[in-house]
Protein backbone atom coordinates (compact mmCIF):
# COMPACT_ATOMS: atom_id res chain seq x y z
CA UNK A 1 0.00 0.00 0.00
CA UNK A 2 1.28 3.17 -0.85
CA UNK A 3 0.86 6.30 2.03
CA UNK A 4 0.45 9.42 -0.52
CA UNK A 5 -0.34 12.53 1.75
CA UNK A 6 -3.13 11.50 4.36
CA UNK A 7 -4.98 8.84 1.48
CA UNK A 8 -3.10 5.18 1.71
CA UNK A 9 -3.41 3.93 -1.83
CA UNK A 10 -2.64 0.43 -3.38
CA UNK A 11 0.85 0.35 -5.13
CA UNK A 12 0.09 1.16 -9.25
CA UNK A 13 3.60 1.33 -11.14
CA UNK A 14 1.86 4.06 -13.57
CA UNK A 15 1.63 6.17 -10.68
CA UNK A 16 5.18 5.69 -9.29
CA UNK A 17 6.77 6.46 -12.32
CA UNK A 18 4.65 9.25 -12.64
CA UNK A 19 5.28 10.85 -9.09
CA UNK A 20 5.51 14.13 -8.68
CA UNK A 21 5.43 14.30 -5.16
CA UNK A 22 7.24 12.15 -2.43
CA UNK A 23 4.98 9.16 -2.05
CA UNK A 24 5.95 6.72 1.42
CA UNK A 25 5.62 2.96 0.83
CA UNK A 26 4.36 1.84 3.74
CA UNK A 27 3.90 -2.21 4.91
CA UNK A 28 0.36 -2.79 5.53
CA UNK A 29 1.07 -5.54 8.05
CA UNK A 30 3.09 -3.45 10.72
CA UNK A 31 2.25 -0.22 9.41
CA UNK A 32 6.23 0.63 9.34
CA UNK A 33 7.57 3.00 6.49
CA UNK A 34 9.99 0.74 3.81
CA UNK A 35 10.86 3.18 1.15
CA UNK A 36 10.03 6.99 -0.06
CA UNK A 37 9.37 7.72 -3.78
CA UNK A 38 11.25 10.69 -5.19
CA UNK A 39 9.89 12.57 -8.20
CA UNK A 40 13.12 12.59 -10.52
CA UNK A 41 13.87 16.70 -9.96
CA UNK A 42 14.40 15.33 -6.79
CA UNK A 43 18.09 13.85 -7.54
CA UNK A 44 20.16 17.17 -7.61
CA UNK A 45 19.13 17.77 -4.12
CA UNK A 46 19.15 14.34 -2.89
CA UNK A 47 22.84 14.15 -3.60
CA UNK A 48 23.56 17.07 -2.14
CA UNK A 49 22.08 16.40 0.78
CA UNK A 50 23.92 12.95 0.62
CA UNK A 51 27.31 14.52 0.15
CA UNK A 52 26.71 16.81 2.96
CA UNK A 53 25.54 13.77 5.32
CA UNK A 54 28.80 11.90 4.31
CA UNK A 55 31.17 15.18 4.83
CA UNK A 56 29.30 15.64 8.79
CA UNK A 57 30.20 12.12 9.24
CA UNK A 58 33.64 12.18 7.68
CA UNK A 59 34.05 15.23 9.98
CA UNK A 60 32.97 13.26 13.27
CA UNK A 61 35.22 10.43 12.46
CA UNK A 62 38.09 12.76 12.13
CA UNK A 63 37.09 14.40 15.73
CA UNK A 64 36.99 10.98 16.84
CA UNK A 65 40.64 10.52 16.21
CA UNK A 66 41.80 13.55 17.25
CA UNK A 67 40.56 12.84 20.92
CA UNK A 68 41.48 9.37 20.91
CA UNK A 69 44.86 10.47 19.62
CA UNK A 70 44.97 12.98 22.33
CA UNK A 71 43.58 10.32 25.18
CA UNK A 72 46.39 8.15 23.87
CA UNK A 73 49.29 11.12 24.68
CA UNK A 74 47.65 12.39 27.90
CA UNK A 75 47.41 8.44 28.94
CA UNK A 76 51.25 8.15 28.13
CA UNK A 77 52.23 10.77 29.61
CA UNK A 78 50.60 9.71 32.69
CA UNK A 79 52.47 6.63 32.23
CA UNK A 80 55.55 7.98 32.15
CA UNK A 81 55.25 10.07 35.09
CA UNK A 82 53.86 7.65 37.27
CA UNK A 83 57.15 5.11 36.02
CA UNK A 84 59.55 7.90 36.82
CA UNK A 85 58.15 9.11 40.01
CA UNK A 86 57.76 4.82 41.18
CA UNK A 87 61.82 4.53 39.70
CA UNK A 88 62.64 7.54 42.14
CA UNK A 89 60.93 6.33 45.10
CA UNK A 90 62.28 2.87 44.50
CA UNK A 91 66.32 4.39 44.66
CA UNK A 92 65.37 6.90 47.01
CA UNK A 93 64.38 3.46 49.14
CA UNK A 94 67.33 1.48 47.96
């Protein structure tokens, strides 16, 4: 069944092809939404807007790094302090 504004409609492939508006397939068993169709002027925007999903992701992962990176330096550093203040302790025992 096809969801097309308020009116649910049964699928008809004339009218798909034909869309000029979004149209929202929706699965008359568990009422869930499975696809959206796109009139074809649609495209140029779609892929923008998919470019400009992928770059804010892209973007994230980079972030993502960065702070792990930086967890990684300020968790070696710790490290390394800890080690040298244990090694002076241990020959200021010795």
């Amino acid at each position: 069944m096809l969801e097309y504004g308020i009116k649910t409609i049964t699928i008809n492939p004339t009218l798909i092809t034909k869309a000029t508006e979004i149209i929202r397939l929706v699965d008359s068993r568990s009422n869930k939404t499975r696809a959206f169709v796109l009139p074809v002027h649609y495209e140029e925007i779609v892929n923008k807007i998919v470019k400009e999903i992928e770059y804010k992701k892209w973007v994230e992962s980079k972030k993502m790094e960065l702070a792990t990176q930086q967890n990684q330096e300020e968790n070696l550093n710790d490290i390394m302090h800890i080690g040298i203040d244990s090694i002076n302790d241990y020959l200021k025992d010795s």
